[in-house]
PDB file of N, CA and C in Angstrom:
ATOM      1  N   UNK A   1       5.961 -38.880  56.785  1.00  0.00           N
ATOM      2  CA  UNK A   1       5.084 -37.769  57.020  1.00  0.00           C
ATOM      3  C   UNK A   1       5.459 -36.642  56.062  1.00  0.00           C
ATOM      4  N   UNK A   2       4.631 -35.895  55.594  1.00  0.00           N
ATOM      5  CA  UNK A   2       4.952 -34.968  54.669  1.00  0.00           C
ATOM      6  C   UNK A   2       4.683 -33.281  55.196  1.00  0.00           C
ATOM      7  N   UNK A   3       5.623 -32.587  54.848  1.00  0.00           N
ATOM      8  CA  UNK A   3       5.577 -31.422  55.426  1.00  0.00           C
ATOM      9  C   UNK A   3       5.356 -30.637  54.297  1.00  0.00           C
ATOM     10  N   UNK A   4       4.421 -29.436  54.929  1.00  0.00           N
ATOM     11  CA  UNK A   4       3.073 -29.126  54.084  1.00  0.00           C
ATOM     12  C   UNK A   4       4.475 -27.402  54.544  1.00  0.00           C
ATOM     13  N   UNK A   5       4.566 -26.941  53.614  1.00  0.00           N
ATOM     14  CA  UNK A   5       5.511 -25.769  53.391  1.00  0.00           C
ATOM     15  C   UNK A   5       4.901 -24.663  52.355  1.00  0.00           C
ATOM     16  N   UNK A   6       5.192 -23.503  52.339  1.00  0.00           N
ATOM     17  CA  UNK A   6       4.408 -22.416  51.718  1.00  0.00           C
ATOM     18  C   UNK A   6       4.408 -22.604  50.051  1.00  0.00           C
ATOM     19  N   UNK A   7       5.585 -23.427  49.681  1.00  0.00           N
ATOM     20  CA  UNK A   7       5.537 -23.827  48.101  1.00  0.00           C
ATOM     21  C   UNK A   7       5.007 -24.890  47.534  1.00  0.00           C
ATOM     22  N   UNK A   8       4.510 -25.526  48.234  1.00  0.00           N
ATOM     23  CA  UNK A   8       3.678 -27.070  48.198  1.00  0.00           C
ATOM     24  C   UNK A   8       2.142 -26.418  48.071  1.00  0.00           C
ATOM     25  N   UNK A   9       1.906 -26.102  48.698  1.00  0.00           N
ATOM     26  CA  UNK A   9       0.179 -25.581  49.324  1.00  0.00           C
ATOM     27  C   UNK A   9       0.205 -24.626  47.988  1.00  0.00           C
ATOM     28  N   UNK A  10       1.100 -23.694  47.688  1.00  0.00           N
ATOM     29  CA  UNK A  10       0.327 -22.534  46.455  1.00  0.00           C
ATOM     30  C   UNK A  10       1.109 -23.508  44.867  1.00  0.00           C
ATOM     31  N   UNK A  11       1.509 -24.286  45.322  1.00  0.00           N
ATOM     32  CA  UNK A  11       1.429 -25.127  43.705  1.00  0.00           C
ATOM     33  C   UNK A  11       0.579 -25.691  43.552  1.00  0.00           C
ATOM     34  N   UNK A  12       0.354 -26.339  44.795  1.00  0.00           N
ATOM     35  CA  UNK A  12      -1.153 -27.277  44.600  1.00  0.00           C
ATOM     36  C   UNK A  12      -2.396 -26.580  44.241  1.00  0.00           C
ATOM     37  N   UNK A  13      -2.527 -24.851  44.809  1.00  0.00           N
ATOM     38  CA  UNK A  13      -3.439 -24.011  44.306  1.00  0.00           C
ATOM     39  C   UNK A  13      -3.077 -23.916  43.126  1.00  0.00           C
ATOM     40  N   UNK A  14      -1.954 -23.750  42.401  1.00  0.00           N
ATOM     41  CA  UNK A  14      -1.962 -23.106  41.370  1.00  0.00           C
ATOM     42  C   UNK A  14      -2.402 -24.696  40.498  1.00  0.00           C
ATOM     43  N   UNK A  15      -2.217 -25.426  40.381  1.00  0.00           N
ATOM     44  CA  UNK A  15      -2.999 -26.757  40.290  1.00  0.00           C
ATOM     45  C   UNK A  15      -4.108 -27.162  39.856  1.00  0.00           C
ATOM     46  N   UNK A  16      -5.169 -26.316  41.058  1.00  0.00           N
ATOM     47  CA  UNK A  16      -6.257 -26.406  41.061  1.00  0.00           C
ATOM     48  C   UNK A  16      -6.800 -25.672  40.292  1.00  0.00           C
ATOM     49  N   UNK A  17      -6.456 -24.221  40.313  1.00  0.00           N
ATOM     50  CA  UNK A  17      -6.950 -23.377  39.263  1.00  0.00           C
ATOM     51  C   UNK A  17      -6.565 -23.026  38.138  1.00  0.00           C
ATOM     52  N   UNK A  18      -5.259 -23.755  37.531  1.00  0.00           N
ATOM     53  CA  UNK A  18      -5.421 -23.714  36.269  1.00  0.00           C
ATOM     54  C   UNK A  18      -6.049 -24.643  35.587  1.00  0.00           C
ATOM     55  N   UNK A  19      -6.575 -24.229  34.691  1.00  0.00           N
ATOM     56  CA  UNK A  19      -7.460 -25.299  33.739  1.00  0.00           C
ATOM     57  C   UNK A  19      -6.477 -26.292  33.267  1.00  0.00           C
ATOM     58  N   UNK A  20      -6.669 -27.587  32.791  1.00  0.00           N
ATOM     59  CA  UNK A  20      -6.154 -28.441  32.183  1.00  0.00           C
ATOM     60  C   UNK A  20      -5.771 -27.882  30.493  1.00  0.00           C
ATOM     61  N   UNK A  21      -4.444 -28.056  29.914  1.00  0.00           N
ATOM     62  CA  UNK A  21      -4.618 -27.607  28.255  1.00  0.00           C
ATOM     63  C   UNK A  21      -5.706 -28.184  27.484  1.00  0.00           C
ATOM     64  N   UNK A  22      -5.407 -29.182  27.428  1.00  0.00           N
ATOM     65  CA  UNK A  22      -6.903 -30.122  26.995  1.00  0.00           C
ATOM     66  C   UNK A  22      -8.555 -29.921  27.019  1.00  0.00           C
ATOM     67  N   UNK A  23      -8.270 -28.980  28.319  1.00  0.00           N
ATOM     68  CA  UNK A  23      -9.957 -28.572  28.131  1.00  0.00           C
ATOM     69  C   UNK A  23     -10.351 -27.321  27.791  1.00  0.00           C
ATOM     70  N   UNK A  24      -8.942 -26.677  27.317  1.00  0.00           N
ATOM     71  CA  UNK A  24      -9.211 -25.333  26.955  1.00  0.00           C
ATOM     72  C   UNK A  24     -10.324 -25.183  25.249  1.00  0.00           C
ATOM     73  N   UNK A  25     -10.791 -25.313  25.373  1.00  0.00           N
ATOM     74  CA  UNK A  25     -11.771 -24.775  23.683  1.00  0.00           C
ATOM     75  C   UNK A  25     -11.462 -24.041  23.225  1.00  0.00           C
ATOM     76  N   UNK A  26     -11.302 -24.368  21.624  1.00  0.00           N
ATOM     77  CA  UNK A  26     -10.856 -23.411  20.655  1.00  0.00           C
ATOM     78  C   UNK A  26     -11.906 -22.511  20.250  1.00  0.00           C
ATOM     79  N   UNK A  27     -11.485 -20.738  20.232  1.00  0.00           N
ATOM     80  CA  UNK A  27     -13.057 -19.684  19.607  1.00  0.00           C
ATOM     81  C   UNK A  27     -12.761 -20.070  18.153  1.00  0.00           C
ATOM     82  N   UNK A  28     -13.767 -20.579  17.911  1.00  0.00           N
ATOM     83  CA  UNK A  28     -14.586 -20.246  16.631  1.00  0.00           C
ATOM     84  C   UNK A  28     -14.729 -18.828  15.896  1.00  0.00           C
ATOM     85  N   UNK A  29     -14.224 -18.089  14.806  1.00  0.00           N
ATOM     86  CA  UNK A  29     -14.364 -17.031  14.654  1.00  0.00           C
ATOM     87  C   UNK A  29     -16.000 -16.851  14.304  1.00  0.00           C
ATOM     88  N   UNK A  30     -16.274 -15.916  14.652  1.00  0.00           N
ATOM     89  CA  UNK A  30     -17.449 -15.423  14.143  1.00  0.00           C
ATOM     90  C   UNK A  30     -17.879 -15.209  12.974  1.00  0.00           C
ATOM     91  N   UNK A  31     -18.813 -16.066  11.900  1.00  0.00           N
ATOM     92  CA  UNK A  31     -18.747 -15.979  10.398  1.00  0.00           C
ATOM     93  C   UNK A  31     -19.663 -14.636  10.117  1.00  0.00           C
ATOM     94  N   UNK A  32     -19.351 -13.827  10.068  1.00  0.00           N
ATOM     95  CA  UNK A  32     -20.116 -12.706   9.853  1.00  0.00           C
ATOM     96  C   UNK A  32     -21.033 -12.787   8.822  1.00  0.00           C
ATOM     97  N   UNK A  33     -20.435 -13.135   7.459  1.00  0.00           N
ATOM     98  CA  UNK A  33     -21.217 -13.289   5.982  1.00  0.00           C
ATOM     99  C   UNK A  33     -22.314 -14.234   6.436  1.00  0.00           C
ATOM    100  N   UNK A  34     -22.102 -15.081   7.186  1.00  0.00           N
ATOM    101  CA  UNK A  34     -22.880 -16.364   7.450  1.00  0.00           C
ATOM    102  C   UNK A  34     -24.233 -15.938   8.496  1.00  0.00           C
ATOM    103  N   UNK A  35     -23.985 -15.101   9.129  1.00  0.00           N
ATOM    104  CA  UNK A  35     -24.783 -14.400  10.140  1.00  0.00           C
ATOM    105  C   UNK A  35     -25.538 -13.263   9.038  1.00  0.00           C
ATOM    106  N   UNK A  36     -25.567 -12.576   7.907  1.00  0.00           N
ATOM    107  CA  UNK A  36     -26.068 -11.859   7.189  1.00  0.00           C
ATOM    108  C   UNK A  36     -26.789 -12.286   6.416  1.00  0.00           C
ATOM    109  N   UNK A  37     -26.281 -13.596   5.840  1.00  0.00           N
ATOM    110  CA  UNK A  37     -27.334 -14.549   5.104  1.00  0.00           C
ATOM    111  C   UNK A  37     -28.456 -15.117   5.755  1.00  0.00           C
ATOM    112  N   UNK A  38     -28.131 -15.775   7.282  1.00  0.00           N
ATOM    113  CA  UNK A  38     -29.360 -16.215   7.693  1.00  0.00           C
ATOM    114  C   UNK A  38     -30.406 -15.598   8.623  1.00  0.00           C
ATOM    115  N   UNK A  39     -29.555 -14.268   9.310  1.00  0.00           N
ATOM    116  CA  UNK A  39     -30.096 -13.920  10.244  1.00  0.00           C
ATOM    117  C   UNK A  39     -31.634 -12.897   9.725  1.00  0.00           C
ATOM    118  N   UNK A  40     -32.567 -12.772  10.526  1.00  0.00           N
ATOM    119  CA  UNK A  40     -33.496 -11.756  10.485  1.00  0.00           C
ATOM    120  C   UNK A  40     -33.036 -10.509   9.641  1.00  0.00           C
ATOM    121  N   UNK A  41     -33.899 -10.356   8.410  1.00  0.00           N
ATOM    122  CA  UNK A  41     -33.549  -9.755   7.736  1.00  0.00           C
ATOM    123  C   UNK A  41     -33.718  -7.964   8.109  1.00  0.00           C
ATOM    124  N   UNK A  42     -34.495  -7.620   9.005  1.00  0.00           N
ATOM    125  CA  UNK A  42     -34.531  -6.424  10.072  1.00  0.00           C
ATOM    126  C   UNK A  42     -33.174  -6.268  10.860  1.00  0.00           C
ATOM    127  N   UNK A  43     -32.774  -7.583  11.126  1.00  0.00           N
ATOM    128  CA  UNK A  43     -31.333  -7.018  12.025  1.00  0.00           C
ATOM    129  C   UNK A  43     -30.137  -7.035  11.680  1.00  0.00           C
ATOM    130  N   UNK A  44     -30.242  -7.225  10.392  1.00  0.00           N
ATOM    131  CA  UNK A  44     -29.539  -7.152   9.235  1.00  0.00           C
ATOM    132  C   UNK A  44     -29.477  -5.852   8.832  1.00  0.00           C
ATOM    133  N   UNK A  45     -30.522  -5.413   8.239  1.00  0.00           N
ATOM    134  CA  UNK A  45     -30.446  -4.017   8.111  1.00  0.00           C
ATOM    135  C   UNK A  45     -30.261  -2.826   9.584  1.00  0.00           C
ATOM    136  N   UNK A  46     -30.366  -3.354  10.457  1.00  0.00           N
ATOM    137  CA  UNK A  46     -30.278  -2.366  11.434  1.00  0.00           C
ATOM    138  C   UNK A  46     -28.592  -2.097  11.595  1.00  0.00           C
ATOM    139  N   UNK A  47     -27.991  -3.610  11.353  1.00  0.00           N
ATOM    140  CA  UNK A  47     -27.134  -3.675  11.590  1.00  0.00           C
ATOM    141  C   UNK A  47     -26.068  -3.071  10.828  1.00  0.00           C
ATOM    142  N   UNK A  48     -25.934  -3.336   9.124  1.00  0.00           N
ATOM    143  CA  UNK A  48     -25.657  -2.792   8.755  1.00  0.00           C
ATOM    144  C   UNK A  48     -25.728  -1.107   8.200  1.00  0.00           C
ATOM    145  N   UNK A  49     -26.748  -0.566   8.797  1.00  0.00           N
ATOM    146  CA  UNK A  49     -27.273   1.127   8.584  1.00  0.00           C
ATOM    147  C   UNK A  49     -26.219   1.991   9.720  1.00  0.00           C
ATOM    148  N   UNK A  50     -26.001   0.851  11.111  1.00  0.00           N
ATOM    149  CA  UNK A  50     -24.901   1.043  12.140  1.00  0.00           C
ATOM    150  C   UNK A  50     -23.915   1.739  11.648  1.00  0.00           C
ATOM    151  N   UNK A  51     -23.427   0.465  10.946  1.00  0.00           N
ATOM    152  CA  UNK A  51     -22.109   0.281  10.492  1.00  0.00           C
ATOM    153  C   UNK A  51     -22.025   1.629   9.372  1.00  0.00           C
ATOM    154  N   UNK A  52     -22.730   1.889   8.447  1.00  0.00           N
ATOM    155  CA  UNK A  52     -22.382   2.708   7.541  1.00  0.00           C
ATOM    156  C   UNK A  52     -22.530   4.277   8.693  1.00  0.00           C
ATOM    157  N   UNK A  53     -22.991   3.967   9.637  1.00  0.00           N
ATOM    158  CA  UNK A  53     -22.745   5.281  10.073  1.00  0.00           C
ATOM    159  C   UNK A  53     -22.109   5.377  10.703  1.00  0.00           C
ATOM    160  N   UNK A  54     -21.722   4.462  11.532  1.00  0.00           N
ATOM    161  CA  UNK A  54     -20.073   4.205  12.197  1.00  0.00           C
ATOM    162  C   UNK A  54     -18.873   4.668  11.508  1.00  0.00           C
ATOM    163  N   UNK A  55     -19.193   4.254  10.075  1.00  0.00           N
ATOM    164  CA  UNK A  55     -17.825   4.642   9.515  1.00  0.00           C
ATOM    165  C   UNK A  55     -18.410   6.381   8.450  1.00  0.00           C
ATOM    166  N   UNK A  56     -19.066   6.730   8.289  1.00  0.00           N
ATOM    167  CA  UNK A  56     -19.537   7.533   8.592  1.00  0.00           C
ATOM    168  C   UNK A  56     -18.866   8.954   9.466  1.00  0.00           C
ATOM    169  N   UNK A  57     -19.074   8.359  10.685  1.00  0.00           N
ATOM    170  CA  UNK A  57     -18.894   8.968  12.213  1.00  0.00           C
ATOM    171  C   UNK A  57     -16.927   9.204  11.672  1.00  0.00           C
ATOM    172  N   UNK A  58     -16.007   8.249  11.381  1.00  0.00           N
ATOM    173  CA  UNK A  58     -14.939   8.483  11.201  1.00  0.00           C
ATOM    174  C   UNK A  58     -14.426   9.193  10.355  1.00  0.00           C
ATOM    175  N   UNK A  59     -15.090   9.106   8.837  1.00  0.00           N
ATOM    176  CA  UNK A  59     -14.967   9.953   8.113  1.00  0.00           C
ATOM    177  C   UNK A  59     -15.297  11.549   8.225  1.00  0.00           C
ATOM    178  N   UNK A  60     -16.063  11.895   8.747  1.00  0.00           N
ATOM    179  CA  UNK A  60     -16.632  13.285   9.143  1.00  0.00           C
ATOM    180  C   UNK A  60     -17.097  13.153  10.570  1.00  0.00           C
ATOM    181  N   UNK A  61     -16.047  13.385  11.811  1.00  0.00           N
ATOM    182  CA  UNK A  61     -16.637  13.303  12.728  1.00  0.00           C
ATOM    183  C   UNK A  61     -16.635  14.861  13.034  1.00  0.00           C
ATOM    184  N   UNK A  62     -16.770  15.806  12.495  1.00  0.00           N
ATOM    185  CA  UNK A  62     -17.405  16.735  12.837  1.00  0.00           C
ATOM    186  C   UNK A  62     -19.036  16.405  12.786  1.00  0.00           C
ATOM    187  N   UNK A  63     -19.996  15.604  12.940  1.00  0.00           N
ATOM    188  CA  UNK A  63     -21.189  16.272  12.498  1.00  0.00           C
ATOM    189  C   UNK A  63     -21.494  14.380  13.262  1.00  0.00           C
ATOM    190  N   UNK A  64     -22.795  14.407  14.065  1.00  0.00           N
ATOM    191  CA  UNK A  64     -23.515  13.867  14.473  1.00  0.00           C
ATOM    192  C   UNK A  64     -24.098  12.681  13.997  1.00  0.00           C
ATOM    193  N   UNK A  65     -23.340  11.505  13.686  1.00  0.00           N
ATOM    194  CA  UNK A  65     -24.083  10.316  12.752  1.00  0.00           C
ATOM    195  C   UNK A  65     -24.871   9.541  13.160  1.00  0.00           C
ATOM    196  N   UNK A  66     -26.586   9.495  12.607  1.00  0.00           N
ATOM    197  CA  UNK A  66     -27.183   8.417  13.235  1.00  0.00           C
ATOM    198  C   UNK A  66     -28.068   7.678  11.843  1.00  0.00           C
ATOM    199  N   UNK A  67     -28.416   6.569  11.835  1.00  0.00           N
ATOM    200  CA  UNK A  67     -29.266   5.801  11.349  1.00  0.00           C
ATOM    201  C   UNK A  67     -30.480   5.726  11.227  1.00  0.00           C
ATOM    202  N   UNK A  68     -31.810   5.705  10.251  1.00  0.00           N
ATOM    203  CA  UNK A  68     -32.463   5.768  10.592  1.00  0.00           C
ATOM    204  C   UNK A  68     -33.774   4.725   9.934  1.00  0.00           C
ATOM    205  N   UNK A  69     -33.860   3.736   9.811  1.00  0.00           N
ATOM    206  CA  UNK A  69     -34.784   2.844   9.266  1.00  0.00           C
ATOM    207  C   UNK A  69     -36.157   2.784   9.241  1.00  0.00           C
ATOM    208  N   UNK A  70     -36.521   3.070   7.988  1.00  0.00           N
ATOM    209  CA  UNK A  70     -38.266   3.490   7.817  1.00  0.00           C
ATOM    210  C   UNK A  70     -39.518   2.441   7.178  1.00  0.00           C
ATOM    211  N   UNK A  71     -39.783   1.819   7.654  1.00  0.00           N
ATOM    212  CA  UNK A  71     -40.484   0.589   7.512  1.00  0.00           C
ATOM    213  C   UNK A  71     -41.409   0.601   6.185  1.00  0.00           C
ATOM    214  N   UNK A  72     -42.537   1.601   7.044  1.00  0.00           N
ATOM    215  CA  UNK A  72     -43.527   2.247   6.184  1.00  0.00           C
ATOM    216  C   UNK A  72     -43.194   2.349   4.526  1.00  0.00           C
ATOM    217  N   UNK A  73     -41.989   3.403   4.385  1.00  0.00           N
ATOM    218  CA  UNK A  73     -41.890   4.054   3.121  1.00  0.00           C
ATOM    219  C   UNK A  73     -40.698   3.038   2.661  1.00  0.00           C
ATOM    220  N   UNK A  74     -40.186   1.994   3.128  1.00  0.00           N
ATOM    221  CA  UNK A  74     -39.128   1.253   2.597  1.00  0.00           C
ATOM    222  C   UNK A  74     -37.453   2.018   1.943  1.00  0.00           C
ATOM    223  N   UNK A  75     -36.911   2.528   3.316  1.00  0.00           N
ATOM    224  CA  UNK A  75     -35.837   3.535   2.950  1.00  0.00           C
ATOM    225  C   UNK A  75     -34.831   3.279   4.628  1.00  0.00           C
ATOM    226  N   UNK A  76     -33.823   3.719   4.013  1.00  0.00           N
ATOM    227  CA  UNK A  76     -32.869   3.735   5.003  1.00  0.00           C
ATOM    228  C   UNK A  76     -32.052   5.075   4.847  1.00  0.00           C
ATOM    229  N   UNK A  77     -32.213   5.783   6.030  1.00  0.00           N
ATOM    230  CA  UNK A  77     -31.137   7.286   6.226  1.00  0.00           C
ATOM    231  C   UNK A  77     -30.241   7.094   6.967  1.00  0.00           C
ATOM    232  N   UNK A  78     -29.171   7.731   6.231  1.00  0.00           N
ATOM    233  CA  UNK A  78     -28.089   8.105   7.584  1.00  0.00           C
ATOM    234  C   UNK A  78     -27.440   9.332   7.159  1.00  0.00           C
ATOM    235  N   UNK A  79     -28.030   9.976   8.314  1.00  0.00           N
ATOM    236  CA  UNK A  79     -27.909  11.556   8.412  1.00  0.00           C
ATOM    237  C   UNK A  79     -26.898  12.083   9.532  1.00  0.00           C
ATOM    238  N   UNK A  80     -26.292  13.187   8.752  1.00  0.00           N
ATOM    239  CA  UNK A  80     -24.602  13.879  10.063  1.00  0.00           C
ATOM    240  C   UNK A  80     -25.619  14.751   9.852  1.00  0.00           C
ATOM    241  N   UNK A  81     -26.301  15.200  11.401  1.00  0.00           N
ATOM    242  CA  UNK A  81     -26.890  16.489  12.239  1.00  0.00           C
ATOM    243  C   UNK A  81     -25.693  17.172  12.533  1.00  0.00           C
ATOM    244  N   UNK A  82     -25.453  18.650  12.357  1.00  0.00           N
ATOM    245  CA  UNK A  82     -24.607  19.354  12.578  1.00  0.00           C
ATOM    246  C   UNK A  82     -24.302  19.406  14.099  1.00  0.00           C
ATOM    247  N   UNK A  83     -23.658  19.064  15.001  1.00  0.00           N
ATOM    248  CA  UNK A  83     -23.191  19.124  16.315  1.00  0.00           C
ATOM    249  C   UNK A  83     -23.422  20.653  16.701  1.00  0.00           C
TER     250      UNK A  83
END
């Protein structure tokens, strides 16, 4: 007969809920360049107009950085509004 004791029962939990190593999946890094080449060429630019104002925003974070993409006239702003 087996006696069921407080270190038996939470190993066997711990057991249960750890995943197996084996089935853990490796992340894939995210190919960024690869995502710029194929992706929608709109979210591409949105994306990168972000980014330049993101860094932007670090370089002069006194002053308000936003993006601004103009379809119509074929132009991209990124303007620091004075805070």
């Amino acid at each position: 007969m087996t006696l069921l004791n407080r270190r038996s029962v939470l190993g066997g939990i711990a057991v249960l809920v750890a995943p197996p190593v084996a089935a853990q999946s490796e992340q894939v890094a995210f190919d960024l360049q690869n995502w710029i080449e194929t992706a929608d060429p709109q979210e591409v630019a949105s994306y990168l107009a972000e980014q330049l104002a993101a860094t932007m925003r670090r370089a002069n974070p006194g002053r308000s950085w936003r993006s601004v993409i103009e379809h119509e006239h074929s132009f991209v702003l990124i303007c620091g509004d004075p805070v």
